[in-house]
PDB file of N, CA and C in Angstrom:
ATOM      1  N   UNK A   1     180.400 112.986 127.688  1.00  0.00           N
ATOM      2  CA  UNK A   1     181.485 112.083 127.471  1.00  0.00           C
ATOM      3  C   UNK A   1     182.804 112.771 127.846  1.00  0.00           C
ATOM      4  N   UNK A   2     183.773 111.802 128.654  1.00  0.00           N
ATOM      5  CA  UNK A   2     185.197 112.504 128.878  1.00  0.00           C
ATOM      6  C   UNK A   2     186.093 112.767 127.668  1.00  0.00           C
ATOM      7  N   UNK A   3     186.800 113.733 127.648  1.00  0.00           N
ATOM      8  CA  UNK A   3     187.476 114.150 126.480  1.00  0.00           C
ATOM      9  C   UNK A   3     189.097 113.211 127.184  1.00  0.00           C
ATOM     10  N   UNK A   4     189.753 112.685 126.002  1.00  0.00           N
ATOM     11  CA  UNK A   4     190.975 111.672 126.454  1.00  0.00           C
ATOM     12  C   UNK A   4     191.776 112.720 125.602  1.00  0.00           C
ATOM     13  N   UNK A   5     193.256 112.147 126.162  1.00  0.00           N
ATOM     14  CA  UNK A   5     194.423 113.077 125.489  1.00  0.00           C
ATOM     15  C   UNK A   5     194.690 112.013 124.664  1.00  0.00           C
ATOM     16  N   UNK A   6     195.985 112.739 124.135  1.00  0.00           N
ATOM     17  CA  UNK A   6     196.701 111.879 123.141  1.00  0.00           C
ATOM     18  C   UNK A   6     197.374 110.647 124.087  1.00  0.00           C
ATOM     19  N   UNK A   7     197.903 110.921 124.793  1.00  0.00           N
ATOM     20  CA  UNK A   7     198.716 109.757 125.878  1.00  0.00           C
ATOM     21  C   UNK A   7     197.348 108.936 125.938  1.00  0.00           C
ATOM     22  N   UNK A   8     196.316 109.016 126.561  1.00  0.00           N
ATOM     23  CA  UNK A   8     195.264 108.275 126.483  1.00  0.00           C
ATOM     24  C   UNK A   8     194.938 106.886 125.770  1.00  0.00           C
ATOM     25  N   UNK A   9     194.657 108.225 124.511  1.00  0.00           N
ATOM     26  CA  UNK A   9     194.382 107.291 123.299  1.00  0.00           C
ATOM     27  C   UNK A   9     195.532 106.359 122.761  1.00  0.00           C
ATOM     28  N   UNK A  10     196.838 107.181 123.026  1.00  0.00           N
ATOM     29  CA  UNK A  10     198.065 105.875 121.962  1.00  0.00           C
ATOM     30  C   UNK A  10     198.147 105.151 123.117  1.00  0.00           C
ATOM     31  N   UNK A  11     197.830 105.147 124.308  1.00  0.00           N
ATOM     32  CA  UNK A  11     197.810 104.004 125.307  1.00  0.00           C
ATOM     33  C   UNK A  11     196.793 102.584 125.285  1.00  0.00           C
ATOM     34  N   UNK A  12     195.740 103.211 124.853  1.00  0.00           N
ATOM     35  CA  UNK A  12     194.623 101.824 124.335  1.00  0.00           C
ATOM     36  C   UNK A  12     194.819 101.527 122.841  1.00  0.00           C
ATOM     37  N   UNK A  13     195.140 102.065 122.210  1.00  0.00           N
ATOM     38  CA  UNK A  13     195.695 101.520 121.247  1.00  0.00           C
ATOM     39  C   UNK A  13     196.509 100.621 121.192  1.00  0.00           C
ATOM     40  N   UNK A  14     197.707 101.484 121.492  1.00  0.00           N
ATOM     41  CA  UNK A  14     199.189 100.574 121.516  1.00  0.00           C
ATOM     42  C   UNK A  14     199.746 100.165 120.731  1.00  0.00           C
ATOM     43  N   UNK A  15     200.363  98.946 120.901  1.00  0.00           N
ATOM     44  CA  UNK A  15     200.937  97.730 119.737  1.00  0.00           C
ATOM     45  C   UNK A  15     200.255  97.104 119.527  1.00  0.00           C
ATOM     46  N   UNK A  16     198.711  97.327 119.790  1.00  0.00           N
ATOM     47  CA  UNK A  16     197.939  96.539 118.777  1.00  0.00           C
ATOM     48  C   UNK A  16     197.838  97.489 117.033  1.00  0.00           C
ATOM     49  N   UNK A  17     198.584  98.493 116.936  1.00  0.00           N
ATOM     50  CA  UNK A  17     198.227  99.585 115.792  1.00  0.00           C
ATOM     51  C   UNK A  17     199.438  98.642 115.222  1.00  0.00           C
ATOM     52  N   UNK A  18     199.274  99.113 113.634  1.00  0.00           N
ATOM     53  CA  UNK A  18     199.945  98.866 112.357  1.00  0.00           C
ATOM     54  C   UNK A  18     201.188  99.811 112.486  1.00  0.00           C
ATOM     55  N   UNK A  19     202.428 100.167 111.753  1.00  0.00           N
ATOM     56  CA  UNK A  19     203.420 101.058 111.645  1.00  0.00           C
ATOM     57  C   UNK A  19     202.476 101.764 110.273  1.00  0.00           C
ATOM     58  N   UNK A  20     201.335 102.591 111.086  1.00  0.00           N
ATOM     59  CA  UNK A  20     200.869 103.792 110.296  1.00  0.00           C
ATOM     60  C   UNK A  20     201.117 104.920 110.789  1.00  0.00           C
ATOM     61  N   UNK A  21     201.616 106.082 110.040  1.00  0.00           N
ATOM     62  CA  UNK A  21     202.085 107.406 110.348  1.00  0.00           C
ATOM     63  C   UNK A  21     201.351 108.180 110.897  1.00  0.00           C
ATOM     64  N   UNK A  22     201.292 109.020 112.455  1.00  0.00           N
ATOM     65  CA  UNK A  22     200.732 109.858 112.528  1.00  0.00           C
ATOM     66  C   UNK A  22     200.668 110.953 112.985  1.00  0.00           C
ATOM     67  N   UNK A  23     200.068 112.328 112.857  1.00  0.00           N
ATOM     68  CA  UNK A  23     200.019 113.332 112.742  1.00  0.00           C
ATOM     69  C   UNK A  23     199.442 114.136 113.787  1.00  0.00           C
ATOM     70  N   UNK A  24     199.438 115.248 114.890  1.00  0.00           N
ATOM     71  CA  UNK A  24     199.265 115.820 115.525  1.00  0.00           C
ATOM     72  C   UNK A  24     199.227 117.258 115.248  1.00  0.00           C
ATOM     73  N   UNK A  25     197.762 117.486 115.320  1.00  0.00           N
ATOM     74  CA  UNK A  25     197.643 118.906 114.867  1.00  0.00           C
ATOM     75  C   UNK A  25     196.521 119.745 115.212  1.00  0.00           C
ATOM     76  N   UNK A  26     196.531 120.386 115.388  1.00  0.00           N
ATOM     77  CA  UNK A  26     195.852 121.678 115.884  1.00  0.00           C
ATOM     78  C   UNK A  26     194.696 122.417 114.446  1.00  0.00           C
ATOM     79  N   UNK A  27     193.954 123.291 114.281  1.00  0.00           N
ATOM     80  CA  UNK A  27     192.961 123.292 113.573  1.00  0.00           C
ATOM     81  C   UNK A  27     194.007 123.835 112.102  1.00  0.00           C
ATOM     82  N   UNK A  28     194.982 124.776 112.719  1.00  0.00           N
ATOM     83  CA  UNK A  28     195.990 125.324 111.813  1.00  0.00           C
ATOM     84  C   UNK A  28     197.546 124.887 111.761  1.00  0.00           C
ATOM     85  N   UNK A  29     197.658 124.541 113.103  1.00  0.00           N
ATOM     86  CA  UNK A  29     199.399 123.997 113.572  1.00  0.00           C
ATOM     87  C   UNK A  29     199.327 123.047 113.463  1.00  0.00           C
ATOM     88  N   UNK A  30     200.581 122.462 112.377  1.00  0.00           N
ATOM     89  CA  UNK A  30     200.992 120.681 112.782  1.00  0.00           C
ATOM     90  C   UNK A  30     202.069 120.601 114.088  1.00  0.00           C
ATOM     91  N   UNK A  31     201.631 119.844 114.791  1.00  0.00           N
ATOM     92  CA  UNK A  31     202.283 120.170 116.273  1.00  0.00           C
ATOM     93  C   UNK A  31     202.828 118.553 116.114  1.00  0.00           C
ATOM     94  N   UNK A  32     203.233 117.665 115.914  1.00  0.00           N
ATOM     95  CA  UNK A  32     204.059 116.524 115.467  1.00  0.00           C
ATOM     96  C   UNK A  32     203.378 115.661 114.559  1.00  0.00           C
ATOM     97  N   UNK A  33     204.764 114.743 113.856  1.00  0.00           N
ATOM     98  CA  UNK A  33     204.654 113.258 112.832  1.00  0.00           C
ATOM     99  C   UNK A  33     205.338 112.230 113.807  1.00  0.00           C
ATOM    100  N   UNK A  34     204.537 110.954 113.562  1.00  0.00           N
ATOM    101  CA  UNK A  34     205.353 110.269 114.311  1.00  0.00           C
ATOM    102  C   UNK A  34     205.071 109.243 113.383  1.00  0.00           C
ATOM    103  N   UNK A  35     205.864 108.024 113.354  1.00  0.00           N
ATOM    104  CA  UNK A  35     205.823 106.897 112.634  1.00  0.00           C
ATOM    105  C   UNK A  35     205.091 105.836 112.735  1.00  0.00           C
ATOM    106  N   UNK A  36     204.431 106.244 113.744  1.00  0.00           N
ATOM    107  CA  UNK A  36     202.981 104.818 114.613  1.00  0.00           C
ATOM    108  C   UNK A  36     202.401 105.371 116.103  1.00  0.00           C
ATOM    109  N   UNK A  37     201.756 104.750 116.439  1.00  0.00           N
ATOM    110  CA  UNK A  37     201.465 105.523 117.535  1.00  0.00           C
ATOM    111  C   UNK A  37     201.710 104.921 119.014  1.00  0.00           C
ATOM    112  N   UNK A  38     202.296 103.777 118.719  1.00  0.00           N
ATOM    113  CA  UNK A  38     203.531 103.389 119.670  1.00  0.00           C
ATOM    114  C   UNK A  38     204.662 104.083 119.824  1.00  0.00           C
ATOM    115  N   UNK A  39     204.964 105.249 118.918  1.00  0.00           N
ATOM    116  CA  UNK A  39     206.195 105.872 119.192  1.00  0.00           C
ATOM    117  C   UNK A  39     205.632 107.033 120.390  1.00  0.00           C
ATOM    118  N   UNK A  40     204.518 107.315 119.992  1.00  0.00           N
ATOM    119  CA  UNK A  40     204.174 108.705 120.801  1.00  0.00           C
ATOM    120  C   UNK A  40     204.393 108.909 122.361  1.00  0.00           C
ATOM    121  N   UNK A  41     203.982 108.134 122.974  1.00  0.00           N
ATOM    122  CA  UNK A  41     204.742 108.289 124.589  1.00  0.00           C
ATOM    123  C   UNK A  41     205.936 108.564 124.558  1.00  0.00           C
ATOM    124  N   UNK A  42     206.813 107.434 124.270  1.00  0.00           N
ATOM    125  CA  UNK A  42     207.876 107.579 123.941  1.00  0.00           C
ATOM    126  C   UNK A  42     208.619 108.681 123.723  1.00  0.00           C
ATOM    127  N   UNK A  43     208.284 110.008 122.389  1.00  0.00           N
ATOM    128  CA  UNK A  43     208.959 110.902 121.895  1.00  0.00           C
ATOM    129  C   UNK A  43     208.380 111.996 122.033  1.00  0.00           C
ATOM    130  N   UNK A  44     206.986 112.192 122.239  1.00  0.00           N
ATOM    131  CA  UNK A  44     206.467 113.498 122.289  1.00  0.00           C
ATOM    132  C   UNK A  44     206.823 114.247 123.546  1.00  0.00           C
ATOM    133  N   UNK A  45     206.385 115.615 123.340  1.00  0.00           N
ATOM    134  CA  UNK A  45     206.725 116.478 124.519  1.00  0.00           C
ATOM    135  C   UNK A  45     205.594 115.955 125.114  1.00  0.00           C
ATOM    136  N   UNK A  46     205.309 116.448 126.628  1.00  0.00           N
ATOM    137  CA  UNK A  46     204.517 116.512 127.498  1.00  0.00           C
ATOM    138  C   UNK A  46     203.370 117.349 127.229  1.00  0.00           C
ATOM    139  N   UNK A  47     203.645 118.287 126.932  1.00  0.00           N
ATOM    140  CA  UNK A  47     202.165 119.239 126.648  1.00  0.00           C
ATOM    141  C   UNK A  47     201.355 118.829 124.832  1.00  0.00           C
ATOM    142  N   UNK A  48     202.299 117.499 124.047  1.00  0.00           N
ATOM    143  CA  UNK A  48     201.774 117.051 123.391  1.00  0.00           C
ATOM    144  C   UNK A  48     200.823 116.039 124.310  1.00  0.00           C
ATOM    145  N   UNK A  49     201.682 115.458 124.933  1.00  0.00           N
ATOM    146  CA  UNK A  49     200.772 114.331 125.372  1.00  0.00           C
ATOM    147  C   UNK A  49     199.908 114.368 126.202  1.00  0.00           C
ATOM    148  N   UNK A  50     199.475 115.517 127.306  1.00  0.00           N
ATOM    149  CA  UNK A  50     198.178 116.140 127.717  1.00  0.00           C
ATOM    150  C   UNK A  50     197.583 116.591 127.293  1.00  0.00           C
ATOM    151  N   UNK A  51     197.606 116.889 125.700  1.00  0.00           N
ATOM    152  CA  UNK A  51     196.527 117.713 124.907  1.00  0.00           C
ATOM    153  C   UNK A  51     195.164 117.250 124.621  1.00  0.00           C
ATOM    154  N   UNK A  52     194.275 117.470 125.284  1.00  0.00           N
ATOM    155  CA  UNK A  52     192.796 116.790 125.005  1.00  0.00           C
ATOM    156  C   UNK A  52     192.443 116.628 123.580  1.00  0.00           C
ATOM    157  N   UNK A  53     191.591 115.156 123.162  1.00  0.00           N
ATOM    158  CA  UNK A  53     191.545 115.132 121.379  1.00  0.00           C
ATOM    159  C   UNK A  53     190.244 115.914 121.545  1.00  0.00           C
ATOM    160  N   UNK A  54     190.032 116.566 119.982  1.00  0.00           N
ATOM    161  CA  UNK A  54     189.005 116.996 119.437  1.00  0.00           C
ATOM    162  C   UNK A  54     188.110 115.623 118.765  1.00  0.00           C
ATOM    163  N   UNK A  55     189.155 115.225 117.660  1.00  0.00           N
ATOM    164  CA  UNK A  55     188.265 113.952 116.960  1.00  0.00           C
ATOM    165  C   UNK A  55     189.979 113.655 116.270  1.00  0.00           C
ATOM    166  N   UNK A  56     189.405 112.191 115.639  1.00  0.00           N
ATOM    167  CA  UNK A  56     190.660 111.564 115.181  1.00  0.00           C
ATOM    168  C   UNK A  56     190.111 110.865 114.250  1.00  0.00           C
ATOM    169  N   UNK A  57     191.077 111.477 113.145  1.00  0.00           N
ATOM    170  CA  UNK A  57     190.951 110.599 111.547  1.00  0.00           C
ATOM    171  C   UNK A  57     191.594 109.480 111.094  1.00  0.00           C
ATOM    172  N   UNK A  58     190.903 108.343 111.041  1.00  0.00           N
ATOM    173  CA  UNK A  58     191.663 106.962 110.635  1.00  0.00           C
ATOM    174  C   UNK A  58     191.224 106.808 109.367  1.00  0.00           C
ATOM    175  N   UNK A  59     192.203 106.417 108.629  1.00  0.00           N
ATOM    176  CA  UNK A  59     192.734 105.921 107.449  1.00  0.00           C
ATOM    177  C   UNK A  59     193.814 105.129 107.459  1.00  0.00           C
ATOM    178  N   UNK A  60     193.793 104.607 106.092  1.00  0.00           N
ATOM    179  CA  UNK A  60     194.957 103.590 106.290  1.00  0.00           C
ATOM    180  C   UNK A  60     196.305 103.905 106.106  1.00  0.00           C
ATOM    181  N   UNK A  61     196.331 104.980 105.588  1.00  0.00           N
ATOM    182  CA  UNK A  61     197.812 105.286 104.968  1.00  0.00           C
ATOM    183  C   UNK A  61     198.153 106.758 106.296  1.00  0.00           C
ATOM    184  N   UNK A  62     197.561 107.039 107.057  1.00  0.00           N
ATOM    185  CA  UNK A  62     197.715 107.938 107.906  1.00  0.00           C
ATOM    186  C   UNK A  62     196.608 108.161 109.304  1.00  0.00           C
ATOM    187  N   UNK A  63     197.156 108.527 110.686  1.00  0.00           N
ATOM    188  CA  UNK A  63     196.052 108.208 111.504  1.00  0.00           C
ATOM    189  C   UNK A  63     196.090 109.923 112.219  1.00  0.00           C
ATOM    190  N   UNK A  64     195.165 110.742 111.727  1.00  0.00           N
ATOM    191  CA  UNK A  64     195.135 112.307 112.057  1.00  0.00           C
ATOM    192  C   UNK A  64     194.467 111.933 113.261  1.00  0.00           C
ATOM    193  N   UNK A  65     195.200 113.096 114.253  1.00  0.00           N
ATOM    194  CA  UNK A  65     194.467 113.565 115.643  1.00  0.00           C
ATOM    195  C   UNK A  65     194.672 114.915 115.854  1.00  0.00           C
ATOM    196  N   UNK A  66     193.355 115.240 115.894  1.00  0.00           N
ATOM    197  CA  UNK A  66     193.218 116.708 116.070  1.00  0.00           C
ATOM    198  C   UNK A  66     192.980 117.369 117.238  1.00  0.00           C
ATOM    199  N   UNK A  67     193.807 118.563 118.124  1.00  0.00           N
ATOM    200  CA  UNK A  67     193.417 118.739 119.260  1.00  0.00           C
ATOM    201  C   UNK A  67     192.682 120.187 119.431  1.00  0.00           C
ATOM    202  N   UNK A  68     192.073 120.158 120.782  1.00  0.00           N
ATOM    203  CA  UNK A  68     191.663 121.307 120.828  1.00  0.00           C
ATOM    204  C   UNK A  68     193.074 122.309 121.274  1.00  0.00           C
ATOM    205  N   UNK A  69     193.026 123.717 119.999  1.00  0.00           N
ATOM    206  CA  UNK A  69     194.108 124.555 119.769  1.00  0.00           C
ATOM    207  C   UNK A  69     194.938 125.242 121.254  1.00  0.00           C
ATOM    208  N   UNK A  70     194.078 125.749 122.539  1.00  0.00           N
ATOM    209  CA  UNK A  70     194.480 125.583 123.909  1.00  0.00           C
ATOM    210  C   UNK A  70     194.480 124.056 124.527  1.00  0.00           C
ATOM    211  N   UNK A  71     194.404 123.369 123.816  1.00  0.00           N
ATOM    212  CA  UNK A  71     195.003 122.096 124.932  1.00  0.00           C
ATOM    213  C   UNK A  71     196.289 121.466 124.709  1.00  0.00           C
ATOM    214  N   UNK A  72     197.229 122.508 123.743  1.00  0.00           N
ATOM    215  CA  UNK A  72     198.484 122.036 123.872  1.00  0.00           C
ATOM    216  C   UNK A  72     199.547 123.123 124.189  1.00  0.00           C
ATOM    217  N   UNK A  73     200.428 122.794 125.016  1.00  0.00           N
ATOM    218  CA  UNK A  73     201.510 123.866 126.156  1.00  0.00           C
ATOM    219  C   UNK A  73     202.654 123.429 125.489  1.00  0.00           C
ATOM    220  N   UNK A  74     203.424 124.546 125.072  1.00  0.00           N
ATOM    221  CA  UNK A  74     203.910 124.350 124.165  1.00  0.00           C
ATOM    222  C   UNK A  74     205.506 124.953 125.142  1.00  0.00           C
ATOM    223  N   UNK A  75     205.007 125.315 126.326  1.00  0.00           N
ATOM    224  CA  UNK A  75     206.086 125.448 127.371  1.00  0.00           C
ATOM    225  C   UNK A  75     207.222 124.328 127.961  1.00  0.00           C
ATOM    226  N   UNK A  76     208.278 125.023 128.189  1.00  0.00           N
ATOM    227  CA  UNK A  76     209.034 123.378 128.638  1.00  0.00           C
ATOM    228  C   UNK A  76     209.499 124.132 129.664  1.00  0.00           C
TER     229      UNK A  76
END
C-alpha cells in the first residue's frame, strides 16, 4: 500500500471534516496544532506537508496524525 502525506490526506478529507483539532506529531515531537484539517494546507510548513503518515487517530474531540520521525524536514 502507498504511504500518503499529510497534504494528501487533509486533501480528501477537506471540508467535508468537522472544526476538530488536530495534531501533528512525530513518535516524540509535536511538530503542529491546527484547528481542523482544512486549515493545514493552508498554514503548515512544507516539510510538514510532505511528511509521509504512519497511522492516524480519529476521535471526536481530536484527530492525531502520526508521522514517520525522518519524513519531516524541518529545513526552510
Amino acid at each position: 500500500m502507498r504511504k500518503i502525506t499529510v497534504l494528501d490526506f487533509a486533501n480528501q478529507i477537506g471540508v467535508l471534516s468537522d472544526e476538530v483539532p488536530v495534531v501533528v506529531k512525530t513518535d516524540r515531537k509535536l511538530i503542529g496544532r491546527f484547528r481542523c484539517l482544512y486549515e493545514i494546507p493552508e498554514t503548515a510548513m512544507p516539510g510538514v506537508l510532505e511528511a509521509k503518515i504512519d497511522h492516524v487517530i480519529l476521535r471526536s474531540d481530536e484527530i492525531t496524525i502520526q508521522v514517520k520521525p525522518k519524513a519531516v524536514s524541518t529545513k526552510i
